[in-house]
Protein backbone atom coordinates (compact mmCIF):
# COMPACT_ATOMS: atom_id res chain seq x y z
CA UNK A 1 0.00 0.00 0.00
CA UNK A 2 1.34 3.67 -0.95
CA UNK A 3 0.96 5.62 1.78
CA UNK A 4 1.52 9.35 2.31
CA UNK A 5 4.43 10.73 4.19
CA UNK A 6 4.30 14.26 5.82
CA UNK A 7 5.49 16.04 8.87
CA UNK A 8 3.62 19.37 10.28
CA UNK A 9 6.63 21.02 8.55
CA UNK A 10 6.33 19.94 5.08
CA UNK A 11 2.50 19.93 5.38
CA UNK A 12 3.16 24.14 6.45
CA UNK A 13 5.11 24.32 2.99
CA UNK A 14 3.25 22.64 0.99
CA UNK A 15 0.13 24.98 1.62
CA UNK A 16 2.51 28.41 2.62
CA UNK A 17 1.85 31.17 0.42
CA UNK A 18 -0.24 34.37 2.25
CA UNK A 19 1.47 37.79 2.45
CA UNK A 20 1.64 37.72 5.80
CA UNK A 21 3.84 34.94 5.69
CA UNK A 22 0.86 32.41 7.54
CA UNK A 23 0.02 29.28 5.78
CA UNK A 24 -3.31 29.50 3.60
CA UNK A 25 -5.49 27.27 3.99
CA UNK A 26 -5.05 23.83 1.72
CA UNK A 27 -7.07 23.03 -1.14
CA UNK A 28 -8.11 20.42 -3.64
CA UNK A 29 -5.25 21.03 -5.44
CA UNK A 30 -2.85 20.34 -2.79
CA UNK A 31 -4.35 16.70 -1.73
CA UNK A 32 -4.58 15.93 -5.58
CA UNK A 33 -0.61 16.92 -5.81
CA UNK A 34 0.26 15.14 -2.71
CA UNK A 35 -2.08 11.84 -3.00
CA UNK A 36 -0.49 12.43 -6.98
CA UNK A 37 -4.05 11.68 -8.33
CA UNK A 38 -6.57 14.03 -9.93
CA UNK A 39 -8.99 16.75 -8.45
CA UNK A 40 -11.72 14.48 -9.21
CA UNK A 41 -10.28 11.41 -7.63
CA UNK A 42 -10.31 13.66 -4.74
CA UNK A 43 -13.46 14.92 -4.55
CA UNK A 44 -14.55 11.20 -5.07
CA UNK A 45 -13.04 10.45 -2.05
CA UNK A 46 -14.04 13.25 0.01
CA UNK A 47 -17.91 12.84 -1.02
CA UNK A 48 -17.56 9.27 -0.59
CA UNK A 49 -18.25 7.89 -3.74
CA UNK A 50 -18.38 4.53 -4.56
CA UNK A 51 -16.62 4.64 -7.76
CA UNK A 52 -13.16 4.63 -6.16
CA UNK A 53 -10.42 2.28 -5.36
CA UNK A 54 -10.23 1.82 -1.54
CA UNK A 55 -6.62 1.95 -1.24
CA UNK A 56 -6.41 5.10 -3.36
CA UNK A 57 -9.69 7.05 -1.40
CA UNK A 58 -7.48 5.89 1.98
CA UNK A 59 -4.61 7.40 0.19
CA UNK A 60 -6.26 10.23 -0.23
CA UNK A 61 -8.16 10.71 2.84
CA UNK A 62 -5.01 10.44 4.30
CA UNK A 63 -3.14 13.09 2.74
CA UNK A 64 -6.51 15.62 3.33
CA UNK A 65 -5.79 14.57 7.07
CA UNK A 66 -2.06 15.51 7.14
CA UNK A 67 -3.10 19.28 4.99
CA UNK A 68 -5.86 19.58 7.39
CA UNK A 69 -7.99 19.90 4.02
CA UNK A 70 -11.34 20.95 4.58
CA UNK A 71 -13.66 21.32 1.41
CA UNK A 72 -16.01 24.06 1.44
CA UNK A 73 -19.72 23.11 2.48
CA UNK A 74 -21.30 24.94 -0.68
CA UNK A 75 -18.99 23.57 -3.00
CA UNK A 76 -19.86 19.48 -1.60
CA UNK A 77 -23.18 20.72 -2.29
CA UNK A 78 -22.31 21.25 -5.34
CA UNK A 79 -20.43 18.20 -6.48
CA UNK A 80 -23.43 16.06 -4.91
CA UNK A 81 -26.26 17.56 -7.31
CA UNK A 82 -23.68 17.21 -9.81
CA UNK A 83 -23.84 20.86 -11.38
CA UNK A 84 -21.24 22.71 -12.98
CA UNK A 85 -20.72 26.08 -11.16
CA UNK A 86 -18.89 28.83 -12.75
CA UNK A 87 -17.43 32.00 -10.53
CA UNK A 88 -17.89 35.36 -12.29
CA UNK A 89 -15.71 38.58 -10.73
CA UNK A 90 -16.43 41.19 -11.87
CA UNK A 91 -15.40 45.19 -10.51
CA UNK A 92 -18.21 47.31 -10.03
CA UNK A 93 -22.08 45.76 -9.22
CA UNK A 94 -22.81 49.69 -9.32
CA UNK A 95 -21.90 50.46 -13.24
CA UNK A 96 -24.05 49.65 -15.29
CA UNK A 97 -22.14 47.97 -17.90
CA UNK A 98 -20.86 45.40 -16.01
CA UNK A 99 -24.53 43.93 -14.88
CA UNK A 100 -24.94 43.51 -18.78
CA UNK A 101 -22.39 41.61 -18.84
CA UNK A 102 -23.10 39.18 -16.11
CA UNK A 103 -26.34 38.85 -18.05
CA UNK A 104 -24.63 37.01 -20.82
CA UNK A 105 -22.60 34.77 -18.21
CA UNK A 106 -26.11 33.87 -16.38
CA UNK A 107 -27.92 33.12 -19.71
CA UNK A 108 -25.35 31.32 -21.84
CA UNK A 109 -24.67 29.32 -18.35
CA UNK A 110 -28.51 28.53 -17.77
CA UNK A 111 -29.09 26.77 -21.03
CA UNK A 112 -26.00 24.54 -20.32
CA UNK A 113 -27.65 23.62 -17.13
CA UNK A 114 -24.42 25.94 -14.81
CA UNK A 115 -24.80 27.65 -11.52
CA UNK A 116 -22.69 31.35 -11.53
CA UNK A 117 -21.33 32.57 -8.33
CA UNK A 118 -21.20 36.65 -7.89
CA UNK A 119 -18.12 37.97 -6.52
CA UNK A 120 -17.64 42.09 -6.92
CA UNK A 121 -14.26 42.80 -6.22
CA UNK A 122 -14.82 46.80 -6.25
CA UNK A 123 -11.53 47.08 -8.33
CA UNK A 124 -9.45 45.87 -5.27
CA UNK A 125 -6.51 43.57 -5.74
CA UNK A 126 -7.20 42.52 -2.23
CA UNK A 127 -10.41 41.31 -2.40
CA UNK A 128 -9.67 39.85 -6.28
CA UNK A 129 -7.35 37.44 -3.99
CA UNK A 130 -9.81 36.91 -1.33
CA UNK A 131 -12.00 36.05 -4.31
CA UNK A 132 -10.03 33.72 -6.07
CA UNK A 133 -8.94 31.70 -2.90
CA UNK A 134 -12.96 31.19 -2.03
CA UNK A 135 -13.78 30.45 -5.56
CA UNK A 136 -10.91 27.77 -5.89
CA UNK A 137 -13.15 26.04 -3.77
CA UNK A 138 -16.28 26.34 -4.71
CA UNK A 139 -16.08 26.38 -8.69
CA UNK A 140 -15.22 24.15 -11.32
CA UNK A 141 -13.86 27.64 -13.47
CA UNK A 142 -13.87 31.44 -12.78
CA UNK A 143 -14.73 33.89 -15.56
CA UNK A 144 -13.85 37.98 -14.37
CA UNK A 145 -11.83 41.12 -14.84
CA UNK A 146 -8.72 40.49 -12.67
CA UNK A 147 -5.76 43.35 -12.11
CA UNK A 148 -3.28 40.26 -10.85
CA UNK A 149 -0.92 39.23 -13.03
CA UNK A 150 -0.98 36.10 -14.57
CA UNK A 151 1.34 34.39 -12.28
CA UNK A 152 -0.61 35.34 -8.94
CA UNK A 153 -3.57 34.35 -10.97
CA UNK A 154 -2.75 31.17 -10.81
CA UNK A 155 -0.77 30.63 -7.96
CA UNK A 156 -4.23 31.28 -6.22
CA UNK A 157 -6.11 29.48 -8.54
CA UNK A 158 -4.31 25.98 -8.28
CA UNK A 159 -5.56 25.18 -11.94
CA UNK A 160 -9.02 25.95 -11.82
CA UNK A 161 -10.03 27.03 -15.52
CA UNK A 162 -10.12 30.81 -15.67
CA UNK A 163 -11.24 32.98 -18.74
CA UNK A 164 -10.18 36.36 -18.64
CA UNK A 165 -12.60 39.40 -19.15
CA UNK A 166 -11.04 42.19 -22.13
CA UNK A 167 -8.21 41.19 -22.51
CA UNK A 168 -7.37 40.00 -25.40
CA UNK A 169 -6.30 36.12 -26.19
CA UNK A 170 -2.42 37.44 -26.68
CA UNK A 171 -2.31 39.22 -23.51
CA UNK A 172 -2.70 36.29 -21.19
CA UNK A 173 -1.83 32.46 -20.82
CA UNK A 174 -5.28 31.98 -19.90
CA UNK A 175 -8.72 31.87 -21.71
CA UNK A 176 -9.18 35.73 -22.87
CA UNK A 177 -12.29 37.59 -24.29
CA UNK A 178 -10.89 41.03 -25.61
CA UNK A 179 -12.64 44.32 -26.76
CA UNK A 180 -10.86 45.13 -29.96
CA UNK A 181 -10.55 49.41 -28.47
CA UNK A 182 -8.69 50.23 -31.03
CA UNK A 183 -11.43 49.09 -34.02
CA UNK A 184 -13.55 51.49 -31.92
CA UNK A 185 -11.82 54.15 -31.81
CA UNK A 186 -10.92 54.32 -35.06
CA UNK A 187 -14.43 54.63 -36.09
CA UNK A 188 -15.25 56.92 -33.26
CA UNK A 189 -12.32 59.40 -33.82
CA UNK A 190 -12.78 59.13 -37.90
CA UNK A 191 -16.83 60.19 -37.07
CA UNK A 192 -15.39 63.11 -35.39
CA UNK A 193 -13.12 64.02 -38.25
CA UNK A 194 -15.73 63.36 -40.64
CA UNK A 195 -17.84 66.16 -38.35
CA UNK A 196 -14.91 68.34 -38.64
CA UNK A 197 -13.44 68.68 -35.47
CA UNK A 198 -9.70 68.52 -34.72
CA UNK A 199 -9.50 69.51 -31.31
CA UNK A 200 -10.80 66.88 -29.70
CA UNK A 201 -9.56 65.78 -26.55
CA UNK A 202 -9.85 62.07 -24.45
CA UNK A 203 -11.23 61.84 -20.42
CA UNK A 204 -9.49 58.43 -19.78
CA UNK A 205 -10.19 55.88 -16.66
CA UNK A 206 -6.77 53.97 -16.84
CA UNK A 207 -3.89 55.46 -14.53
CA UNK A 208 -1.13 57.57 -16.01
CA UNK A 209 1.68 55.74 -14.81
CA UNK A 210 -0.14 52.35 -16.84
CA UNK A 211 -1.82 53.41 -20.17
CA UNK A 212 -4.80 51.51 -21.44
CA UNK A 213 -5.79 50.60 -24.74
CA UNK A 214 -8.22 53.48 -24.91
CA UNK A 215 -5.44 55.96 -24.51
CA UNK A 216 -3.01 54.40 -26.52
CA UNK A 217 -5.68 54.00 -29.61
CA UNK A 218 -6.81 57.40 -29.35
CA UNK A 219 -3.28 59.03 -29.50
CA UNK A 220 -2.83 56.29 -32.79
CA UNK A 221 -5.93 57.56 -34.34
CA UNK A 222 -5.21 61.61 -33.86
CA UNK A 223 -1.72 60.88 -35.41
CA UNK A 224 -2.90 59.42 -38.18
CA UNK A 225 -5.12 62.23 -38.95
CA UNK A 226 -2.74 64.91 -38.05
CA UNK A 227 -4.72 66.24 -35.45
CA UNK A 228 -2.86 68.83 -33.04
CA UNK A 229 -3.38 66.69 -30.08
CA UNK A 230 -0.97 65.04 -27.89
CA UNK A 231 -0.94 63.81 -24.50
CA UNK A 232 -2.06 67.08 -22.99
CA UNK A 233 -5.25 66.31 -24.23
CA UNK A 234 -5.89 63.47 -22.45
CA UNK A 235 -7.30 63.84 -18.50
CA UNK A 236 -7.86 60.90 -16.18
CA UNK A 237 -10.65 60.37 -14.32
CA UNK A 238 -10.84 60.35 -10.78
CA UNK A 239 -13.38 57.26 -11.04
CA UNK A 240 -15.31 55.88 -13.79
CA UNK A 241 -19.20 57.52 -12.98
CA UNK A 242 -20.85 60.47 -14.05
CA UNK A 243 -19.13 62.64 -11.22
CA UNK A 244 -15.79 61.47 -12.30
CA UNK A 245 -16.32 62.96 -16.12
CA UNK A 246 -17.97 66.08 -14.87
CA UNK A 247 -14.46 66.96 -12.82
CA UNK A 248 -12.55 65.54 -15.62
CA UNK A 249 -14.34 68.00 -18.49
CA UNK A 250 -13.75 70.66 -16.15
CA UNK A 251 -9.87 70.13 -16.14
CA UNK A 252 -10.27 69.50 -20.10
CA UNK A 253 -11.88 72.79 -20.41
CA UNK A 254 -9.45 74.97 -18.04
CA UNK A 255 -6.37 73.19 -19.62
CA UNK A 256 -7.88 73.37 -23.54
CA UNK A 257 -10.78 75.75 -24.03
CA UNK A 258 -10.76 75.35 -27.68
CA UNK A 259 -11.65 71.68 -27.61
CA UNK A 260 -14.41 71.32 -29.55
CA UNK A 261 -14.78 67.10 -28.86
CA UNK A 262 -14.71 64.86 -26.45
CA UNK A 263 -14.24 61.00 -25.91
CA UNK A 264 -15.39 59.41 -22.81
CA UNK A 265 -13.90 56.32 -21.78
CA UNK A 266 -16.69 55.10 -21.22
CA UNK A 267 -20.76 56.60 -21.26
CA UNK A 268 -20.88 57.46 -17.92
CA UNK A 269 -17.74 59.64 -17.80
CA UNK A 270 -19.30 60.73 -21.47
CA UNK A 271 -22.70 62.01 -19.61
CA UNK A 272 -20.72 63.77 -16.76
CA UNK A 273 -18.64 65.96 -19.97
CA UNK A 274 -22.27 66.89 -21.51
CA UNK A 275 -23.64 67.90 -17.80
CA UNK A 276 -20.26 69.87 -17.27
CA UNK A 277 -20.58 71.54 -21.15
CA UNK A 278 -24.06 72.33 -20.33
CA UNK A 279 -23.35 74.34 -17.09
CA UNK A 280 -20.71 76.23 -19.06
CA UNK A 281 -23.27 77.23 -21.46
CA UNK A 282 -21.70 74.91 -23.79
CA UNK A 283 -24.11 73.62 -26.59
CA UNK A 284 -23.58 70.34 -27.07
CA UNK A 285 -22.79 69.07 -29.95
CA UNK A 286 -22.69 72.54 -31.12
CA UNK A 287 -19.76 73.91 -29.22
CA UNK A 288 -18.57 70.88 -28.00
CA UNK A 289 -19.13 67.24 -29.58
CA UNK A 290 -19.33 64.11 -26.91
CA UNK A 291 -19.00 60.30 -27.51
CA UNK A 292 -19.13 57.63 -25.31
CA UNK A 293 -17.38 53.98 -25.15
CA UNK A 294 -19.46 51.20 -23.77
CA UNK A 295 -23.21 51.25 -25.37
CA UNK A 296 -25.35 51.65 -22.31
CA UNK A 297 -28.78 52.07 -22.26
CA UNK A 298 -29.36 55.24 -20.36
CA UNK A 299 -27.42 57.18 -23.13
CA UNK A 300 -30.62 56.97 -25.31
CA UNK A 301 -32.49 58.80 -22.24
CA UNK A 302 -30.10 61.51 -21.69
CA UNK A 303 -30.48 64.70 -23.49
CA UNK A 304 -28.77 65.50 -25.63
CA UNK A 305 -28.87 61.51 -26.72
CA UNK A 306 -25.34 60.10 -26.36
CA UNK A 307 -23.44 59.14 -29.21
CA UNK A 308 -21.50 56.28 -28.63
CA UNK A 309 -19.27 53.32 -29.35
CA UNK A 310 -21.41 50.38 -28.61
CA UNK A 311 -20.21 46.90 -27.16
CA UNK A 312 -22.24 44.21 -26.86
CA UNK A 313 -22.21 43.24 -23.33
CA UNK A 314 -24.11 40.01 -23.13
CA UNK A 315 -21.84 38.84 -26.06
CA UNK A 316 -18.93 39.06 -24.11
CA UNK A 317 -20.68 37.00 -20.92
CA UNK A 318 -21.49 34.80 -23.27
CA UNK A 319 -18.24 34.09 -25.54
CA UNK A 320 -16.79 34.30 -21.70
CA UNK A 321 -19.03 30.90 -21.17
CA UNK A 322 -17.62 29.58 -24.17
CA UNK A 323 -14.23 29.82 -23.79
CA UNK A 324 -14.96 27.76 -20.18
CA UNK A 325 -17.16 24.45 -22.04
CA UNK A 326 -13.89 24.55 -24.14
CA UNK A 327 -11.53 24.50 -21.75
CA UNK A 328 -13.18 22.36 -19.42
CA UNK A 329 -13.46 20.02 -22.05
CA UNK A 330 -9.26 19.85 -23.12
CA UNK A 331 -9.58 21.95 -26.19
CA UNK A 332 -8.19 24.95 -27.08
CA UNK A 333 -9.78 28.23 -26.55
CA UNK A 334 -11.33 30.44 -28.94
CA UNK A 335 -8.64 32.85 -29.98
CA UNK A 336 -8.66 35.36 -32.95
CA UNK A 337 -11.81 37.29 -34.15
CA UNK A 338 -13.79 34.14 -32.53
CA UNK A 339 -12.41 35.89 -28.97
CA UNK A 340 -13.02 39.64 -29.81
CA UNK A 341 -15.79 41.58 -29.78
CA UNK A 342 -15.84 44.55 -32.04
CA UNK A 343 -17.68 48.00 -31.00
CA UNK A 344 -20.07 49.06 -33.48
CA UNK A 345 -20.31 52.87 -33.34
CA UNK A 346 -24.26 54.66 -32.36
CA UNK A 347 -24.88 57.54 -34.03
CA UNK A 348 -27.32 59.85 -31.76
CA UNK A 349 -27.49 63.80 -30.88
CA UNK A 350 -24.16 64.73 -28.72
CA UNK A 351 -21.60 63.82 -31.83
């Protein structure tokens, strides 16, 4: 009989890992690499299922014992009703664009008979972490928008499937769904050309010191049309809402009161420009031209009506879906324009 060999020592390393230096707490993965069997073997044995050698499931019991392995309640639940359950992080429960999204997971998920698990991680690193170590053990894959690097990504994950929310399949070793930005903004900036502006300035939501793909399409696109813009143009948000674009327009303005456009990156920063224009006695799109970048609803009911470029949310959930049947099932995930989706751009009042 193989049995399992471990002191308190090696059991401490084999699950060490927190920032604080304390040991976190073991999971499937660890029994599974110390029993040297699979993550289902294991949860076999835990469950006790009959379809399992005896000396193996003692093997295995016995290495849960030594790594003090204790499976989460929900996720035995789980395994017994035999369901598929997918965990879905996402940054803000608050904008609106990201409930869309989630939409898309919870449908395409429904008709292949999956439970989603929730987790907002309010655009903290911290709590990403705290999510991923609950979510390791209680789903079979995790679908999100994750500022961890790959590598703490999956240290956390212990090789849990994980599809990756806009970012595109050649920015990640994982499963990706991307927004092609700079498709966008190439039709958003040319509409603005075509309108005859060339002073048209950017109120971005990605930090300075890391530039997004929002920023770094929008300076391609006014090169390429010669526009006298450069990075001066461009003001970051202090958050992504409609507060966060009204402060934003008001540095645009006081920095470049010629600018005659504005692109939002994203509607809501978009709708905080036209309120800030407005109080200026700006005429929008008169005196000053706004466009948005996400496709929201509420930009129809604002007035003036928001022009913008338009993703479609529920597509992404659902390609996001996708990508987890195919990994889940050993093959390769989607990658090229199968893996993108493409904003279309919504011609309304404010542009």
């Amino acid at each position: 009989m193989h049995s399992v060999q471990a002191d308190d020592q090696q059991r401490d390393s084999r699950v060490a890992g927190q920032p604080d230096g304390s040991p976190r707490r073991a999971t499937i993965h660890d029994v599974a690499r110390l029993a040297g069997v699979s993550r289902q073997t294991v949860s076999r044995a835990v469950n006790d299922k009959g379809e399992i050698d005896p000396v193996t499931k003692e093997r295995v019991l016995e290495a849960a014992r030594l790594l003090d392995y204790r499976p989460s309640r929900f996720a035995r639940g789980m395994v017994r009703k035999g369901a598929v359950t997918t965990g879905l992080v996402i940054p803000d429960l608050m904008n609106p664009f990201f409930p869309e999204v989630a939409a898309g997971v919870l449908e395409a998920a429904e008709q292949r008979g999956w439970q989603v698990v929730v987790w907002d991680s309010r655009t903290d690193v911290d709590r990403e972490r705290e999510a991923l170590d609950v979510l390791s053990h209680q789903a079979d894959a995790v679908v999100g928008y994750f500022k961890n690097e790959d590598a703490e990504l999956a240290r956390l994950l212990g090789g849990v499937p994980l599809v990756l929310l806009e970012r595109g399949p050649q920015q990640t070793r994982f499963g990706a769904v991307g927004i092609d930005v700079a498709v966008g903004m190439e039709r958003g900036v040319a509409h603005l050309v075509a309108a005859g502006h060339r002073r048209i300035g950017l109120l971005d939501g990605d930090g300075l010191s890391a530039p997004g793909p929002r920023r770094a399409a929008f300076l391609d696109e006014v090169r390429r049309h010669g526009l006298p813009v450069d990075q001066g143009w461009i003001v970051l948000c202090p958050e992504h809402s409609v507060a966060g674009g009204e402060i934003a327009m008001a540095r645009l303005l006081s920095a470049h009161p010629e600018v005659t456009a504005v692109v939002g990156f994203n509607d809501l920063i978009a709708i905080g420009a036209i309120r800030t224009a407005r109080s200026r006695g700006l005429r929008v799109p008169d005196d000053l031209a706004v466009l948005g970048f996400d496709g929201l609803s509420l930009g129809e009911l604002v007035e003036p009506a928001l022009t913008t470029l338009h993703i479609d949310k529920r597509r992404l959930g659902r390609l996001a879906v996708e990508q987890v049947a195919r990994l889940r099932a050993g093959e390769e995930p989607l990658t090229g324009a199968d893996a993108w989706v493409i904003p279309e751009l919504v011609v309304r009042a404010s542009a």
